[in-house]
Protein backbone atom coordinates (compact mmCIF):
# COMPACT_ATOMS: atom_id res chain seq x y z
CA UNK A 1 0.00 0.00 0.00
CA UNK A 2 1.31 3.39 -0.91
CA UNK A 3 1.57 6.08 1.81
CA UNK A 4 0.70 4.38 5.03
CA UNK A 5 -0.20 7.14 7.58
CA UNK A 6 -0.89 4.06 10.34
CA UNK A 7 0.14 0.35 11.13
CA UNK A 8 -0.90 -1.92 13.61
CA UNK A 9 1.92 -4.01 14.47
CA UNK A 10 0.70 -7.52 15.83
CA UNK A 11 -1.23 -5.79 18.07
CA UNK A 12 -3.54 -8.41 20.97
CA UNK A 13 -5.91 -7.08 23.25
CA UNK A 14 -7.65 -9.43 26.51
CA UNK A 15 -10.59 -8.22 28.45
CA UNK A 16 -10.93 -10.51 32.05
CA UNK A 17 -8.93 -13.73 29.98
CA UNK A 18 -10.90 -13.45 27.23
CA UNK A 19 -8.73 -12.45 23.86
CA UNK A 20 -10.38 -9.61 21.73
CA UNK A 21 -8.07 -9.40 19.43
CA UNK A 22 -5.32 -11.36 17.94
CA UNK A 23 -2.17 -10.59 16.85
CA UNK A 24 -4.17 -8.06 13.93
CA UNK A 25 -1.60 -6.53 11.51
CA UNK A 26 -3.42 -3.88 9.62
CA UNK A 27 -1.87 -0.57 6.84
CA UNK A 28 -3.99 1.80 6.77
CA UNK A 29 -3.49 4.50 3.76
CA UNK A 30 -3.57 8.68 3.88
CA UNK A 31 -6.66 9.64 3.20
CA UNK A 32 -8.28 6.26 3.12
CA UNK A 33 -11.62 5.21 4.29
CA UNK A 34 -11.44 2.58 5.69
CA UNK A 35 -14.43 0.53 7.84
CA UNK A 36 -13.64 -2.11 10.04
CA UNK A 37 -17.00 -4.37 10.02
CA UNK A 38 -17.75 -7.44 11.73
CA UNK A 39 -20.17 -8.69 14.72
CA UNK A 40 -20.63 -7.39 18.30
CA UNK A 41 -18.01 -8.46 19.75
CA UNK A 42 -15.20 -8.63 17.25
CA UNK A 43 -12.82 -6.86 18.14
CA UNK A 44 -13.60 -3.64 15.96
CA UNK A 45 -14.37 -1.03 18.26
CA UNK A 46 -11.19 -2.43 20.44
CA UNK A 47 -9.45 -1.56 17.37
CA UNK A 48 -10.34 1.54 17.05
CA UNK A 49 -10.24 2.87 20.73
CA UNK A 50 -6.41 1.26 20.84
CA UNK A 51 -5.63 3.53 17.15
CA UNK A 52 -7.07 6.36 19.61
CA UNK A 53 -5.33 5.63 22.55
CA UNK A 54 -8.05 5.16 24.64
CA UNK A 55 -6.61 1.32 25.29
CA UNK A 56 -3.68 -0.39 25.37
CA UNK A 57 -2.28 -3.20 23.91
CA UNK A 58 -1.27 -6.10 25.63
CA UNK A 59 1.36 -6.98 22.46
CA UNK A 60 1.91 -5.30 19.46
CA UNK A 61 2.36 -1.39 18.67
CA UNK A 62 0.92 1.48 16.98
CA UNK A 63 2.66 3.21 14.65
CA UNK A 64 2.25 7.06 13.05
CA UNK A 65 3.68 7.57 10.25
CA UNK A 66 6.39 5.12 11.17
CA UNK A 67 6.68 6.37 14.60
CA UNK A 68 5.84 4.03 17.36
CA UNK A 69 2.41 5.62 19.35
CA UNK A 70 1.66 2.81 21.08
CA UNK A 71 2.58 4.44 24.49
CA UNK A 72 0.69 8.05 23.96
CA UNK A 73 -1.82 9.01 25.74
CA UNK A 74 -4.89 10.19 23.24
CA UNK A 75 -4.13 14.18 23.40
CA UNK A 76 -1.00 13.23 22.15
CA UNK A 77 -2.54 11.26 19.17
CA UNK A 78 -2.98 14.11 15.73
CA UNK A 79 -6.07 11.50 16.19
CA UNK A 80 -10.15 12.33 16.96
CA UNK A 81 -12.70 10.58 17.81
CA UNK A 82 -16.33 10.64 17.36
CA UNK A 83 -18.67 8.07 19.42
CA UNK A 84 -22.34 6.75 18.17
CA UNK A 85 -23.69 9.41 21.76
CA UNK A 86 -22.11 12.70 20.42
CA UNK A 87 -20.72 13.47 23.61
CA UNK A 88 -22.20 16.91 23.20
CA UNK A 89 -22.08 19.50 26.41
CA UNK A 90 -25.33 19.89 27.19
CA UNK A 91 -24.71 23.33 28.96
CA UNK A 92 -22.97 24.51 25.70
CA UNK A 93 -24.68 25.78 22.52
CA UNK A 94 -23.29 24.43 19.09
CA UNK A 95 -20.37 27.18 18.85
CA UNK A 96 -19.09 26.56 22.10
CA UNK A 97 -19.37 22.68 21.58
CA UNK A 98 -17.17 23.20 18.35
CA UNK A 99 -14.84 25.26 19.96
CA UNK A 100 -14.23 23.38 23.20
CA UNK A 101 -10.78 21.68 21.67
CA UNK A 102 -9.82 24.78 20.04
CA UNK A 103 -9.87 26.82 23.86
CA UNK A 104 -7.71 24.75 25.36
CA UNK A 105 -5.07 24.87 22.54
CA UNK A 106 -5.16 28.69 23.03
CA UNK A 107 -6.45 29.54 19.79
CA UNK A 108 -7.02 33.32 18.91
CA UNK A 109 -10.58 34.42 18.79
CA UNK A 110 -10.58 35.23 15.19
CA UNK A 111 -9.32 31.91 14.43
CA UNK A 112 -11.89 29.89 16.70
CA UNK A 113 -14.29 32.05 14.86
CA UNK A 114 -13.37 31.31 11.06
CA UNK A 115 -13.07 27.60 12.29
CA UNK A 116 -16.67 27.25 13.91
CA UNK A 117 -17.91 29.51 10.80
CA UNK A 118 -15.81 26.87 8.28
CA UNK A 119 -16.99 23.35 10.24
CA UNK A 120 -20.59 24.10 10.67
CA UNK A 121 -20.47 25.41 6.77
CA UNK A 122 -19.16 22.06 5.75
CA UNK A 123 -21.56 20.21 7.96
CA UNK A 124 -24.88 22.17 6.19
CA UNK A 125 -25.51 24.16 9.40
CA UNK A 126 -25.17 27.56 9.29
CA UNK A 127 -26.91 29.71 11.18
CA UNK A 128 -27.14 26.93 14.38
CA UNK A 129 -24.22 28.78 16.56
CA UNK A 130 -26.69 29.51 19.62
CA UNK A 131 -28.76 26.49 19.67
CA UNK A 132 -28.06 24.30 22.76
CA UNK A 133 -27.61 20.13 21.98
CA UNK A 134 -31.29 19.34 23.58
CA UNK A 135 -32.83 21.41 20.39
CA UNK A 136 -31.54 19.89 17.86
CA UNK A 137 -32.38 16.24 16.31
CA UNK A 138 -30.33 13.32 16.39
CA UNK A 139 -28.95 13.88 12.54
CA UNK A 140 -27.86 17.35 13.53
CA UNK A 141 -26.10 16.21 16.82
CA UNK A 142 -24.26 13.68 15.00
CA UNK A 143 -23.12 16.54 12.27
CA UNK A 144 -22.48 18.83 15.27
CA UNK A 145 -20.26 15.96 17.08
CA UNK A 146 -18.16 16.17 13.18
CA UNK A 147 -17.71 19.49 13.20
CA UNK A 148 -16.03 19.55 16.67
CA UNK A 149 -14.12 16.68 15.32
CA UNK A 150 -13.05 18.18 12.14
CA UNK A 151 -11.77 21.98 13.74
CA UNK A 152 -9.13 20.29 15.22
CA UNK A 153 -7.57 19.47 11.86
CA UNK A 154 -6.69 15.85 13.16
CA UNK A 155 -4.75 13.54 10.61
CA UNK A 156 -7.31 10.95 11.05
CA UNK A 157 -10.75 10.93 12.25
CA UNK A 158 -11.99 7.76 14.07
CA UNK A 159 -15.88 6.89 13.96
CA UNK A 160 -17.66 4.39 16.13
CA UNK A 161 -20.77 3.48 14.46
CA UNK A 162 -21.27 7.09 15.03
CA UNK A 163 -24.72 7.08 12.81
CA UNK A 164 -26.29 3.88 14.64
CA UNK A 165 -28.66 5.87 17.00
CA UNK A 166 -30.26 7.60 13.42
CA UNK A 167 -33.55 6.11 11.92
CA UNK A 168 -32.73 4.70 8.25
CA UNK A 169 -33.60 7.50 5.95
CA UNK A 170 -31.63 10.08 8.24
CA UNK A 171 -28.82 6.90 8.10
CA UNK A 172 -28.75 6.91 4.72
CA UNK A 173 -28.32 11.13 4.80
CA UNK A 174 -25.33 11.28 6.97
CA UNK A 175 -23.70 8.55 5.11
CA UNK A 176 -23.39 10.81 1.53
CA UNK A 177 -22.56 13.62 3.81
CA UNK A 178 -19.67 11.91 5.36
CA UNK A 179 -18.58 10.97 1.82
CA UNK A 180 -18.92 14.41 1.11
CA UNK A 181 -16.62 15.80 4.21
CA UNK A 182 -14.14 13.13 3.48
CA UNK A 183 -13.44 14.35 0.26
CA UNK A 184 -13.60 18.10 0.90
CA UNK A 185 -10.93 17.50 4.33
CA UNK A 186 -8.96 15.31 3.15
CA UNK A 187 -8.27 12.85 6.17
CA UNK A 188 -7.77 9.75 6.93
CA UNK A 189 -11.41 7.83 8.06
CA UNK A 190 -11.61 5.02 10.65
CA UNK A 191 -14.91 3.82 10.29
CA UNK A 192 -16.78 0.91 12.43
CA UNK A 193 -19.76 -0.52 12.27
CA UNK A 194 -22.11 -3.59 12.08
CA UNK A 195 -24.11 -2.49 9.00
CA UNK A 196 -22.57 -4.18 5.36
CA UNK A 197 -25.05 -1.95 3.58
CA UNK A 198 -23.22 0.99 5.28
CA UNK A 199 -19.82 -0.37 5.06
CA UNK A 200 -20.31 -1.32 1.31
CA UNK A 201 -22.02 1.84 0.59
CA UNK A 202 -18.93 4.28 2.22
CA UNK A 203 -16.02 2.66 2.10
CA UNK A 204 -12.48 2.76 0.09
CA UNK A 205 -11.38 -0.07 1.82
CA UNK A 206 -13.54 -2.99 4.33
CA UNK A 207 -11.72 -5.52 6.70
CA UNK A 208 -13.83 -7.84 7.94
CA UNK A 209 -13.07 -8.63 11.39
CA UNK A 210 -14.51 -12.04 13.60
CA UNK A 211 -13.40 -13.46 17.15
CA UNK A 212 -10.53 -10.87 16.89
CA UNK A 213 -9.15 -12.03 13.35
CA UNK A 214 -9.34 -10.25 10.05
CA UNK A 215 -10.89 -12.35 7.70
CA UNK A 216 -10.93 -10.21 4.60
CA UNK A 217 -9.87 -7.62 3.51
CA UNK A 218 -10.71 -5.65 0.36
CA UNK A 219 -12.68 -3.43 -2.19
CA UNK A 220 -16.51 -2.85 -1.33
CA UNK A 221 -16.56 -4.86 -4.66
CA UNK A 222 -14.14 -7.39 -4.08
CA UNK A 223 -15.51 -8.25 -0.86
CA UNK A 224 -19.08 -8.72 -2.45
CA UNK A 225 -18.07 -10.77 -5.39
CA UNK A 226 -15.40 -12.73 -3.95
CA UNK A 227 -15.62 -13.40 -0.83
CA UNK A 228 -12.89 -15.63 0.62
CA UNK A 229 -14.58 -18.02 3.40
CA UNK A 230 -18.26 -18.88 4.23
CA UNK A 231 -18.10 -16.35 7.33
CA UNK A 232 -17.54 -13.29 4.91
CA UNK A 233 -19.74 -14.79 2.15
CA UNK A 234 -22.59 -15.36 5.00
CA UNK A 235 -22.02 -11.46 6.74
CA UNK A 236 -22.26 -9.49 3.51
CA UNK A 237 -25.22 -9.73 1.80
CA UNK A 238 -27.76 -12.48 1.36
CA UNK A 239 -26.10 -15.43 -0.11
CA UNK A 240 -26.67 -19.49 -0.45
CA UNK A 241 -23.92 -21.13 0.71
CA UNK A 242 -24.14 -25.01 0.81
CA UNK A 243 -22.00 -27.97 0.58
CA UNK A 244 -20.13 -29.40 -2.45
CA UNK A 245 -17.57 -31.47 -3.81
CA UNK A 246 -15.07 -30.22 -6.87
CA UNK A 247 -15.33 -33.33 -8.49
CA UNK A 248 -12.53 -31.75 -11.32
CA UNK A 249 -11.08 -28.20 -12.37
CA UNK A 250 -14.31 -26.39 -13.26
CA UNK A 251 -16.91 -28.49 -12.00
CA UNK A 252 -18.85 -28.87 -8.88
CA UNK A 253 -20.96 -31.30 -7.37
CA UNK A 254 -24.14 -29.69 -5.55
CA UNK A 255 -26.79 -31.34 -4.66
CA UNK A 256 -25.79 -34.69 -6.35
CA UNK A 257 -25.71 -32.36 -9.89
CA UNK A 258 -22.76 -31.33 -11.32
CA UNK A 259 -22.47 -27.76 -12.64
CA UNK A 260 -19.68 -26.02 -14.72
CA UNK A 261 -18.04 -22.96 -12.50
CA UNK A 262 -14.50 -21.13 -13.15
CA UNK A 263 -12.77 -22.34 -10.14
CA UNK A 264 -9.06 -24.63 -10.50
CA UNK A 265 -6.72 -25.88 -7.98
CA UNK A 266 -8.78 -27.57 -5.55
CA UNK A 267 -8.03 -31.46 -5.01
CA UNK A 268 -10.19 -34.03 -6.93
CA UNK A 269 -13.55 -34.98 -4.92
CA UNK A 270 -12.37 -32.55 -2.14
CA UNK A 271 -15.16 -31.26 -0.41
CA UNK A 272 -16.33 -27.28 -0.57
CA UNK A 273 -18.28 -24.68 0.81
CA UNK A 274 -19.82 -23.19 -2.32
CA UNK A 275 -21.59 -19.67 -2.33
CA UNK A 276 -24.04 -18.41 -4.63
CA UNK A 277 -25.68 -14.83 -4.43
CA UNK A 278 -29.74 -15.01 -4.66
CA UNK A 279 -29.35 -12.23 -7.32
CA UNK A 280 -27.45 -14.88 -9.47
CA UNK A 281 -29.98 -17.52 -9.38
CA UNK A 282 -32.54 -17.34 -12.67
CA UNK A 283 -35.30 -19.41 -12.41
CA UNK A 284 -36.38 -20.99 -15.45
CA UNK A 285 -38.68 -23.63 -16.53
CA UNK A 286 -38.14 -26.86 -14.78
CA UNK A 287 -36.87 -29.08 -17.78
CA UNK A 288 -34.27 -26.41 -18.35
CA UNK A 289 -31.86 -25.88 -14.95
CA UNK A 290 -29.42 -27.26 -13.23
CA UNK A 291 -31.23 -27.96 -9.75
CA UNK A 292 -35.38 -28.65 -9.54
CA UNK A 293 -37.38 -27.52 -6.55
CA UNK A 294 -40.80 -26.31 -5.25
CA UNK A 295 -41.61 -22.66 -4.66
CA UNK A 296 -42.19 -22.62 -0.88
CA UNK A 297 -42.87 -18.69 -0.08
CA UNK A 298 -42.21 -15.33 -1.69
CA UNK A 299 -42.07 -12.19 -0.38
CA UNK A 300 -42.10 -8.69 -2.22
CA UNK A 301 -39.01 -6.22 -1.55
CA UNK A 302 -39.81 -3.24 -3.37
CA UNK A 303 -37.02 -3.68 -5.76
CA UNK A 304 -37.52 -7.52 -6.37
CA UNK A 305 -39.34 -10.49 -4.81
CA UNK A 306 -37.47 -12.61 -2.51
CA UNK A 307 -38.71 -16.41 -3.75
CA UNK A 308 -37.57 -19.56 -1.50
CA UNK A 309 -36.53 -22.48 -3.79
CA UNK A 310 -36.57 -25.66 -1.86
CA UNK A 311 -34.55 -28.73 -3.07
CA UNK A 312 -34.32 -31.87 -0.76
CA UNK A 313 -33.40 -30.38 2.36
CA UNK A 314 -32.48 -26.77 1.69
CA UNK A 315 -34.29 -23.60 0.99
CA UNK A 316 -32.36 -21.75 -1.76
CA UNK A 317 -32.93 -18.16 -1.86
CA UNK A 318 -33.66 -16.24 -5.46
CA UNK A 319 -33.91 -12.53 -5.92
CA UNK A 320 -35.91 -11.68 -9.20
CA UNK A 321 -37.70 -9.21 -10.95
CA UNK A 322 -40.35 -11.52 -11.66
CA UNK A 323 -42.75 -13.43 -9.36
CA UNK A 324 -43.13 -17.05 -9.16
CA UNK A 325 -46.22 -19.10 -7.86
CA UNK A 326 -46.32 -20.82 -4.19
CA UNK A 327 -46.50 -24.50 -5.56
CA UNK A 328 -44.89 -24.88 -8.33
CA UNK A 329 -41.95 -26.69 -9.67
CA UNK A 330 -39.24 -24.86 -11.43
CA UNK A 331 -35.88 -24.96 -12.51
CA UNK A 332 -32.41 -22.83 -11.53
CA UNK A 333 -29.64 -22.20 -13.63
CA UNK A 334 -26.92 -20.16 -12.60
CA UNK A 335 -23.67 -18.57 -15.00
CA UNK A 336 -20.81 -20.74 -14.07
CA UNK A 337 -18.66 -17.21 -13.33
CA UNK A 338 -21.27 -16.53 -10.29
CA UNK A 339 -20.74 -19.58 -8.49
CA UNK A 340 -17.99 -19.09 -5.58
CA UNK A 341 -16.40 -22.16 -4.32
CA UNK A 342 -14.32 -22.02 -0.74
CA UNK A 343 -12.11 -24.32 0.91
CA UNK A 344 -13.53 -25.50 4.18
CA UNK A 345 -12.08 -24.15 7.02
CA UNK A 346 -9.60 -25.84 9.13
CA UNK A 347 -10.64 -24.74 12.35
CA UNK A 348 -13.52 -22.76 13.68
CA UNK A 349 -11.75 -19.48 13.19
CA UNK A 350 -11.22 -19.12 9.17
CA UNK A 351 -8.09 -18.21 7.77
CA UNK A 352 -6.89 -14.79 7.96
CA UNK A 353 -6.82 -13.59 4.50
CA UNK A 354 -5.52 -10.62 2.99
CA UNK A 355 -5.87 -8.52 -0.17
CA UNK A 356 -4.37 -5.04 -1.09
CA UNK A 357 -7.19 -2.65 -2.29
């Protein structure tokens, strides 16, 4: 990666015996955004509260631009932070929120000025200086909370699910308005969250993070369409993921039918995880696909129906345009460039994998 403004160097983190997170390397570019995604629990927010200083390592170190961090305490950190509760003082009004950090760095009043005056211009709220925190609505909290963030001209901003506590359409507001700041600013992003539609949606970069590992990591793109163990394939996006065998270079055996796909290099007969987005299942007359089943429910999604497929004992989900009838007994076909087959995992914790963006 070109231009690494932060590394985490082996870095492992225990709460009360239990490991967080384990032995994570991780680059992360100059003005990247990057989102750390994953579960409750896996290690992201850890992650990002150690980049802030907030935590410690037990192993491992931090480093800034080359520089090893790892002992600094956070005001020492070119580094801020903005949590999914604002943090807002109540007893403040929106200019005086902003220019809390700015005080205590001495700032002139003219500058403190232009810089509340810049920040709540870039944030689309003018005209809000004398408002107090309990006035305003959760959206404009959050932008408020950004603005504070952003006066301080940190190197990197860090962001823990900062836009959870928003209803969707609001959600879906402040994500083109971070795009928006990132590009204007110019920092670094640290992004976390649970959301893949979020994480897909914003980012430059997504590492997909379980039990404290990195399992992927990789284009919003990359991740989607190739997806390198069941746990990524089954955490972003809908998919069907099912056994198989690779009977030979190019062919699969699912379901007891074999069906062409692009995949080489596995062992003869060795046995697969194979994943197959709903989007990339066409159903067709029965005569004419690969696997036969009986339309067991369907459900309409605004932008497509969501039809269950079952064959023997598995319910294969289909995304299409077109409805299909509760009943009936119809065929799927599938391109053979859409089917993903994975090796199965060794152990309960996949394989760390990586991929440069």
């Amino acid at each position: 990666m070109k231009d690494v403004i932060l590394e985490l160097d082996s870095v492992s983190k225990s709460f009360d015996g239990k490991q967080i997170l384990n032995h994570l390397d991780l680059e992360i570019g100059r003005n990247e955004f990057i989102t750390l995604l994953g579960p409750s629990g896996c290690g992201k927010s850890t992650t990002l509260r150690i980049i802030g200083g907030f935590e410690k390592p037990d192993e491992g170190r931090v480093l800034f631009e080359g520089k090893d961090i790892t002992g600094l305490s956070p005001d020492k950190r070119n580094v801020n932070t903005v949590f999914q509760k604002y943090s807002l003082f109540p007893h403040m009004d929106v200019a005086e929120n902003i220019a809390f950090g700015l005080k205590l760095k001495k700032k002139s009043q003219q500058y403190i000025k232009d810089k509340i005056r810049y920040a709540l211009k870039l944030v689309n709220m003018d005209g809000y200086e004398t408002r107090k925190p309990d006035s305003l609505s959760g959206g404009q909290q959050q932008r408020v909370a950004i603005a504070r963030a952003i006066v301080n001209e940190p190197e990197i901003l860090l962001l823990d699910e900062p836009l959870g506590a928003l209803d969707l359409k609001l959600r879906h507001g402040m994500q083109r308005e971070l795009i928006k700041i990132k590009q204007e600013v110019g920092i670094t992003f640290v992004y976390v969250t649970h959301d893949q539609e979020e994480a897909l949606t914003m980012s430059d970069r997504i590492v997909v993070m379980n039990k404290g590992i990195i399992q992927q990591m990789g284009t919003s793109k990359s991740i989607y369409d190739e997806p390198q163990n069941a746990f990524v394939a089954d955490f972003i996006g809908d998919s069907n993921i099912i056994d198989g065998i690779m009977k030979e270079d190019c062919l699969v055996q699912i379901q007891n039918v074999p069906i062409p796909c692009v995949d080489t290099g596995f062992a003869k007969d060795e046995l697969v995880d194979v994943v197959i987005r709903p989007e990339d299942l066409v159903i067709v007359k029965e005569e004419d696909g690969y696997l036969k089943g009986m339309v067991v429910s369907i459900i309409f999604k605004g932008a497509y129906y969501e039809i269950k497929v079952r064959v023997g004992h598995y319910d294969w989900i289909v995304q299409s345009v077109n409805p299909a009838q509760i009943g009936t007994v119809v065929g799927m076909t599938i391109l053979p460039d859409n089917i993903q087959i994975m090796h199965k995992p060794h152990s309960e914790d996949a394989e760390v994998v990586r991929e440069d963006a």
